[in-house]
N, C-alpha and C. Protein backbone atom coordinates (compact mmCIF):
# COMPACT_ATOMS: atom_id res chain seq x y z
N UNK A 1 -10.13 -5.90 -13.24
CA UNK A 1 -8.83 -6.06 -13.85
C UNK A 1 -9.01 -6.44 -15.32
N UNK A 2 -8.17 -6.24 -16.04
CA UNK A 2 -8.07 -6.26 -17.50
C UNK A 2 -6.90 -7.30 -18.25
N UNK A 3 -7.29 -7.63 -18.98
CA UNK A 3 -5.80 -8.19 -19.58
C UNK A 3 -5.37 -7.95 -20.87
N UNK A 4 -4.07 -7.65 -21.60
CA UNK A 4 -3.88 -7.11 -23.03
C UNK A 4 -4.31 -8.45 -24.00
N UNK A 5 -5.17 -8.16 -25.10
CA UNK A 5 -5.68 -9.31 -25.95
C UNK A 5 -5.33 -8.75 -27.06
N UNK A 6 -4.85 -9.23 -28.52
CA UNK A 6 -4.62 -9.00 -29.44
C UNK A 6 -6.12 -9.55 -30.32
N UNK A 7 -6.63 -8.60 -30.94
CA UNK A 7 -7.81 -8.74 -31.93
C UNK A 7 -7.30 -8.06 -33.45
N UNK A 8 -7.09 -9.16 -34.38
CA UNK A 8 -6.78 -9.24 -35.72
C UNK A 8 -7.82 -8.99 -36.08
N UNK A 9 -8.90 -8.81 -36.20
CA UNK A 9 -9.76 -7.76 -36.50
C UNK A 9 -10.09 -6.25 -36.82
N UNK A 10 -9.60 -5.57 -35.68
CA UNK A 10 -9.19 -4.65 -35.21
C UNK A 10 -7.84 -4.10 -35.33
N UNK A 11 -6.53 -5.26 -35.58
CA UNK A 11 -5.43 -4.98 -35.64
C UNK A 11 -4.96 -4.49 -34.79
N UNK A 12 -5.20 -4.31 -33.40
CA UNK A 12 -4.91 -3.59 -32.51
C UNK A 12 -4.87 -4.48 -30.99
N UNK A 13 -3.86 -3.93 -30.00
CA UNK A 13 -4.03 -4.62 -28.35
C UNK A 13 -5.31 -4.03 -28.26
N UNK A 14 -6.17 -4.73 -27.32
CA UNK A 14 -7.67 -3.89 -26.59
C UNK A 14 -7.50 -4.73 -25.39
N UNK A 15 -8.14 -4.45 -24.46
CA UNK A 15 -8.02 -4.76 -22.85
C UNK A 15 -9.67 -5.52 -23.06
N UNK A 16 -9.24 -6.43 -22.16
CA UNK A 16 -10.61 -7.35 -21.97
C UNK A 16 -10.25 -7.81 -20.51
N UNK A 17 -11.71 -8.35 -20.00
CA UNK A 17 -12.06 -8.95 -18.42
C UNK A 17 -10.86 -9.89 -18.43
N UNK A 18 -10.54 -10.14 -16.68
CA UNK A 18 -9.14 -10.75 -17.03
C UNK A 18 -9.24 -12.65 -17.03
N UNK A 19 -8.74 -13.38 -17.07
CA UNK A 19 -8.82 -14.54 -16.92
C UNK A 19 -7.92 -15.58 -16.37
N UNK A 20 -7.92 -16.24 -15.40
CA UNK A 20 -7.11 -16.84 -14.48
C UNK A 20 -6.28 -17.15 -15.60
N UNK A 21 -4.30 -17.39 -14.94
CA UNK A 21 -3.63 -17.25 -15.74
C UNK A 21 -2.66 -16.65 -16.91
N UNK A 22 -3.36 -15.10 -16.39
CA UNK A 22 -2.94 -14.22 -17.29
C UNK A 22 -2.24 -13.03 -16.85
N UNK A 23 -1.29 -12.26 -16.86
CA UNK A 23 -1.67 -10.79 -16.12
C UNK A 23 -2.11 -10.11 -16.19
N UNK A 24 -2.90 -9.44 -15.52
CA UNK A 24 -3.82 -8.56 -15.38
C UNK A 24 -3.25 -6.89 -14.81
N UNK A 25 -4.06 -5.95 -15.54
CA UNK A 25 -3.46 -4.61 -14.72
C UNK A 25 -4.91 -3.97 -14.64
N UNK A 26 -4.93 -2.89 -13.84
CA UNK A 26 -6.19 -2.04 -13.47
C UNK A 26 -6.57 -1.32 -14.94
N UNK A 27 -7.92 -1.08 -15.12
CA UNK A 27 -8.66 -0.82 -16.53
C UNK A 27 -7.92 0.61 -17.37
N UNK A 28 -7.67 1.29 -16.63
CA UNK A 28 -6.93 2.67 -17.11
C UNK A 28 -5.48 2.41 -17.53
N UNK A 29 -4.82 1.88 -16.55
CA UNK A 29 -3.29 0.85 -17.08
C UNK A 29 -3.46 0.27 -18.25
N UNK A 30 -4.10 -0.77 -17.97
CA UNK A 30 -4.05 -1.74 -19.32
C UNK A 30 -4.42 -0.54 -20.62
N UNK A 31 -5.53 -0.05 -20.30
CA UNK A 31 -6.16 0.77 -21.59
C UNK A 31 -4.35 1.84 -22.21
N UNK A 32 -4.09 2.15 -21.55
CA UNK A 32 -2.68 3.04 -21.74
C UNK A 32 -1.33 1.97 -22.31
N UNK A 33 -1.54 0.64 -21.45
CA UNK A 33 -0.43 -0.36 -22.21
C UNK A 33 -0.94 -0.14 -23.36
N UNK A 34 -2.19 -1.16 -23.80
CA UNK A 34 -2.38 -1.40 -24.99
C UNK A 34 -2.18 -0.12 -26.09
N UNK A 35 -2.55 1.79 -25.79
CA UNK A 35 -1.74 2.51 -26.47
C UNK A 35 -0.43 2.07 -27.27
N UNK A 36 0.06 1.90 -26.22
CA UNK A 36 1.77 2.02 -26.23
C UNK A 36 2.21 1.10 -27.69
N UNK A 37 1.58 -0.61 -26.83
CA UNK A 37 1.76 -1.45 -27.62
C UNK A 37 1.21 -1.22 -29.17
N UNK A 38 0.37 -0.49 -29.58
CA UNK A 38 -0.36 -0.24 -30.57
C UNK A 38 0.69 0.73 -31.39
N UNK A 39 1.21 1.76 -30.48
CA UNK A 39 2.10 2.47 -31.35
C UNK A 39 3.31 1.88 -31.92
N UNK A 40 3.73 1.16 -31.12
CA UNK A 40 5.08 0.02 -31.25
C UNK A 40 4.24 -0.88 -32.38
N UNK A 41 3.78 -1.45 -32.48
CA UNK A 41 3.13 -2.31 -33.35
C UNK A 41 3.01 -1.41 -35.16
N UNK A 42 2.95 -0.22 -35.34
CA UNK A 42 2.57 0.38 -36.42
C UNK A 42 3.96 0.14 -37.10
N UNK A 43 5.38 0.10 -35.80
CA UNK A 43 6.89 -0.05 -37.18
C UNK A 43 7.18 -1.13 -37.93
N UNK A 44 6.00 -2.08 -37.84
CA UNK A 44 5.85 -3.63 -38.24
C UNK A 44 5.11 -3.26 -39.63
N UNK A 45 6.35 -2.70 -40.64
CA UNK A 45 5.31 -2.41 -42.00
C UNK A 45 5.93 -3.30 -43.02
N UNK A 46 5.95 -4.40 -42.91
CA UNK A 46 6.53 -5.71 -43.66
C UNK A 46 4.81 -6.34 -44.23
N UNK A 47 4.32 -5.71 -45.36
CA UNK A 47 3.27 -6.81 -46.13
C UNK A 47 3.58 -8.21 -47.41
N UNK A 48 3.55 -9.18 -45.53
CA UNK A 48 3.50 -10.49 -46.77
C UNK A 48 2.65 -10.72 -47.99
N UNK A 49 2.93 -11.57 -48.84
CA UNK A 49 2.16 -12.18 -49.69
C UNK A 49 1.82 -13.54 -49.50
N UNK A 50 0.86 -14.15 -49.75
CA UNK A 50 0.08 -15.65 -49.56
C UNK A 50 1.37 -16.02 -49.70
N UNK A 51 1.65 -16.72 -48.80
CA UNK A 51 2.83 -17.82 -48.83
C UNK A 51 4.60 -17.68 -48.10
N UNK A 52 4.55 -16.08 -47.99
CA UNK A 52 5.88 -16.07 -47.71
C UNK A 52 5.70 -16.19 -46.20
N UNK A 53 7.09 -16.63 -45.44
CA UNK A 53 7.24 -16.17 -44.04
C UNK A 53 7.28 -14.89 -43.12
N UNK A 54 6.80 -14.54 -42.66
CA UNK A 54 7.21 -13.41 -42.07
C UNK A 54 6.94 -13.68 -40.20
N UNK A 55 7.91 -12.76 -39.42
CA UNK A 55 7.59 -12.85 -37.96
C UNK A 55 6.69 -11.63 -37.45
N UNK A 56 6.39 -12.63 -36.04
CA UNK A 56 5.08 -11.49 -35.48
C UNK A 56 5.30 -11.09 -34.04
N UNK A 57 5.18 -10.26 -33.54
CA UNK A 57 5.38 -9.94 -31.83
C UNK A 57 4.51 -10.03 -30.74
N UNK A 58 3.14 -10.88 -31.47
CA UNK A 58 1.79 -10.85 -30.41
C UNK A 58 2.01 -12.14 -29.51
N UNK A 59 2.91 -12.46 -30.12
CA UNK A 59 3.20 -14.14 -28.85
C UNK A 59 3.53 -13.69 -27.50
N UNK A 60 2.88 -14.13 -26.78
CA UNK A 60 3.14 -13.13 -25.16
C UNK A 60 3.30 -14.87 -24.43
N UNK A 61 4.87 -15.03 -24.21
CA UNK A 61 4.90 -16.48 -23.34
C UNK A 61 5.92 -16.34 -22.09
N UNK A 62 5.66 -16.26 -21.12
CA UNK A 62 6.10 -16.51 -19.87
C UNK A 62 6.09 -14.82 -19.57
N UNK A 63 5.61 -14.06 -19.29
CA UNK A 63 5.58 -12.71 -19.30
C UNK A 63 6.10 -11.90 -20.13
N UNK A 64 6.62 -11.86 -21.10
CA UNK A 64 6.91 -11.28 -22.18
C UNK A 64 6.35 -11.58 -23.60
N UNK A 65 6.62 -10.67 -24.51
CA UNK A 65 6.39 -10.69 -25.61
C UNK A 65 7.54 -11.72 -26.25
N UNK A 66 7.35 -12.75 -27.36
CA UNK A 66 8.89 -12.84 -27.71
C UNK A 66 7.98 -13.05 -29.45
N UNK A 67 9.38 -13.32 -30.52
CA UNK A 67 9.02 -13.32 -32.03
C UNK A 67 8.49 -14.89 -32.35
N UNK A 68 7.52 -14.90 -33.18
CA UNK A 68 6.99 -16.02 -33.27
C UNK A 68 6.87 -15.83 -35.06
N UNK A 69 7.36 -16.72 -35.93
CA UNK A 69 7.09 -17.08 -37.33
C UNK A 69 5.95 -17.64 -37.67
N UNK A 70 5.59 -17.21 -38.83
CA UNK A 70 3.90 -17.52 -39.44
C UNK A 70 4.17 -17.73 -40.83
N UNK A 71 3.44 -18.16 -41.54
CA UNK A 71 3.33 -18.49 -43.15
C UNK A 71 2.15 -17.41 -43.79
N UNK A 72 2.12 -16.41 -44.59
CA UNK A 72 0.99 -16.07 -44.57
C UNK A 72 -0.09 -16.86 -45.44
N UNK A 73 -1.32 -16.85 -45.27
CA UNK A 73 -2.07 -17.88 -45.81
C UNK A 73 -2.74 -17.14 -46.90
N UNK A 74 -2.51 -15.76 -46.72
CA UNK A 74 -3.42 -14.27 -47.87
C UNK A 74 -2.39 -13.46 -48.19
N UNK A 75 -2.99 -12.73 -48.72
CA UNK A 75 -2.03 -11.48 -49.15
C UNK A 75 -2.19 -10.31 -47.98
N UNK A 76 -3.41 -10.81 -46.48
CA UNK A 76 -3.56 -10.23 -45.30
C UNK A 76 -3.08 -11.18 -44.69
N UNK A 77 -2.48 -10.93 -43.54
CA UNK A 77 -2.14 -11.30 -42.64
C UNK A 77 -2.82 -10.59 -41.09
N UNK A 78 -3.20 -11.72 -40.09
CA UNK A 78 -3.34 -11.42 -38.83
C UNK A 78 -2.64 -10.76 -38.04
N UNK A 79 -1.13 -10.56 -37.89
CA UNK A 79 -0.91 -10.09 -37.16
C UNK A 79 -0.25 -8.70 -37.82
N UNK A 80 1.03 -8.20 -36.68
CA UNK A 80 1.89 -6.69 -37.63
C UNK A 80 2.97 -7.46 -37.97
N UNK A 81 3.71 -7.75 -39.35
CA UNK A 81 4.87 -8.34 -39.45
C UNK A 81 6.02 -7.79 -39.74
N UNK A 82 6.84 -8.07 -39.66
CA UNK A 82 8.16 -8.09 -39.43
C UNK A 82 8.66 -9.11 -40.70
N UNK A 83 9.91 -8.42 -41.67
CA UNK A 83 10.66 -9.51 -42.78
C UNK A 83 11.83 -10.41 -41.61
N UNK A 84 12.24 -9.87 -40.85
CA UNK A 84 13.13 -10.94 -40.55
C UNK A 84 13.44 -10.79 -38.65
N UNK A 85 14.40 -11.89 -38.11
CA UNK A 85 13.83 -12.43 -36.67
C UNK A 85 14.06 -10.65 -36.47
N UNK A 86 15.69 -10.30 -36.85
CA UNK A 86 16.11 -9.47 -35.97
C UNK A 86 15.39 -7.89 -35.74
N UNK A 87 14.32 -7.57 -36.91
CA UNK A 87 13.40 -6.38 -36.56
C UNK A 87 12.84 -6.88 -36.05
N UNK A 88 11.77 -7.89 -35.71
CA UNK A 88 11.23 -8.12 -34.70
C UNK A 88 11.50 -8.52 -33.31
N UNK A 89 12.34 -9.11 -33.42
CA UNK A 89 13.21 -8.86 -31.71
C UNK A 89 13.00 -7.67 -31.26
N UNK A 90 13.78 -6.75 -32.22
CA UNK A 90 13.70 -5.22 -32.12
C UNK A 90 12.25 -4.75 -31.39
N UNK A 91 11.31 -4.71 -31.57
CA UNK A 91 9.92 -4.56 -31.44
C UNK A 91 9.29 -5.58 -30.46
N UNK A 92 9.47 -6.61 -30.04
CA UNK A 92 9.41 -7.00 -29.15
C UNK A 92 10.11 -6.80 -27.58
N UNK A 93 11.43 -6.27 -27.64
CA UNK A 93 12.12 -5.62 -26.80
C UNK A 93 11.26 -4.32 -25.78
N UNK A 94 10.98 -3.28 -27.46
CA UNK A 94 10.10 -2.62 -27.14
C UNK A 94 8.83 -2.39 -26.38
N UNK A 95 8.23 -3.78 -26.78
CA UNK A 95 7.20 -3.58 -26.39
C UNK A 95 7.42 -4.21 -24.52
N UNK A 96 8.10 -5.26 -24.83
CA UNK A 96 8.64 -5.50 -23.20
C UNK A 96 8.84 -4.64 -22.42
N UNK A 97 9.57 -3.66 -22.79
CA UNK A 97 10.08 -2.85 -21.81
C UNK A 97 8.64 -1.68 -21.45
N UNK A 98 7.80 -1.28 -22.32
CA UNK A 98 6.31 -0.97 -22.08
C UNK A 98 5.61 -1.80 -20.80
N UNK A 99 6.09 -2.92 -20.68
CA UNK A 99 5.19 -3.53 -19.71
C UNK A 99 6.14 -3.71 -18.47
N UNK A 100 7.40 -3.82 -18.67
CA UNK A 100 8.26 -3.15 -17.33
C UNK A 100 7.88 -1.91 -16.91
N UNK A 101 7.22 -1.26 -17.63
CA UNK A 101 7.50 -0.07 -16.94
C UNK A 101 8.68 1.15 -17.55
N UNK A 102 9.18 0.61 -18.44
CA UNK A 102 10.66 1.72 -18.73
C UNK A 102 10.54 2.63 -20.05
């Protein structure tokens, strides 16, 4: 079993071994979520600058995705951002409904 991990490195979901606590889907599933989520993730074309706020959609808390605010600390940022809550809601919706199933 696999679980979706976000690597800011990479910039991308990648599937890793799973770990108590998490959900897990079979290696071909997950590998196809994390697609999905990756494509959903590219409409996040908001580049902060050192200092401003911007929101992010990799917060995954109680089975869903929901928007989580960050400061950027560079003129890069870790995650895909979003200028304000309500595009990222937007994109988080999205990506929810990827892991429903719809």
């Amino acid at each position: 079993m696999k679980v979706l991990l976000w690597n800011n490195v990479r910039f991308a979901f990648i599937p890793v071994e799973t770990f108590s606590g998490v959900p897990s889907y079979p290696e071909e599933e997950c590998a196809r979520i994390c697609g999905e989520l990756n494509k959903i993730i590219e409409l996040c074309s908001f580049r902060p600058k050192a200092g401003d706020v911007y929101y992010h959609s990799v917060t995954f808390d109680r089975g869903k995705f929901i928007v989580m605010d960050n400061q950027a600390a560079f003129d890069d940022c870790p995650y895909p951002a979003c200028a304000d809550h309500d595009s990222c809601q937007k994109v988080c919706d999205m990506m929810n409904c990827v892991l429903e199933g719809k």
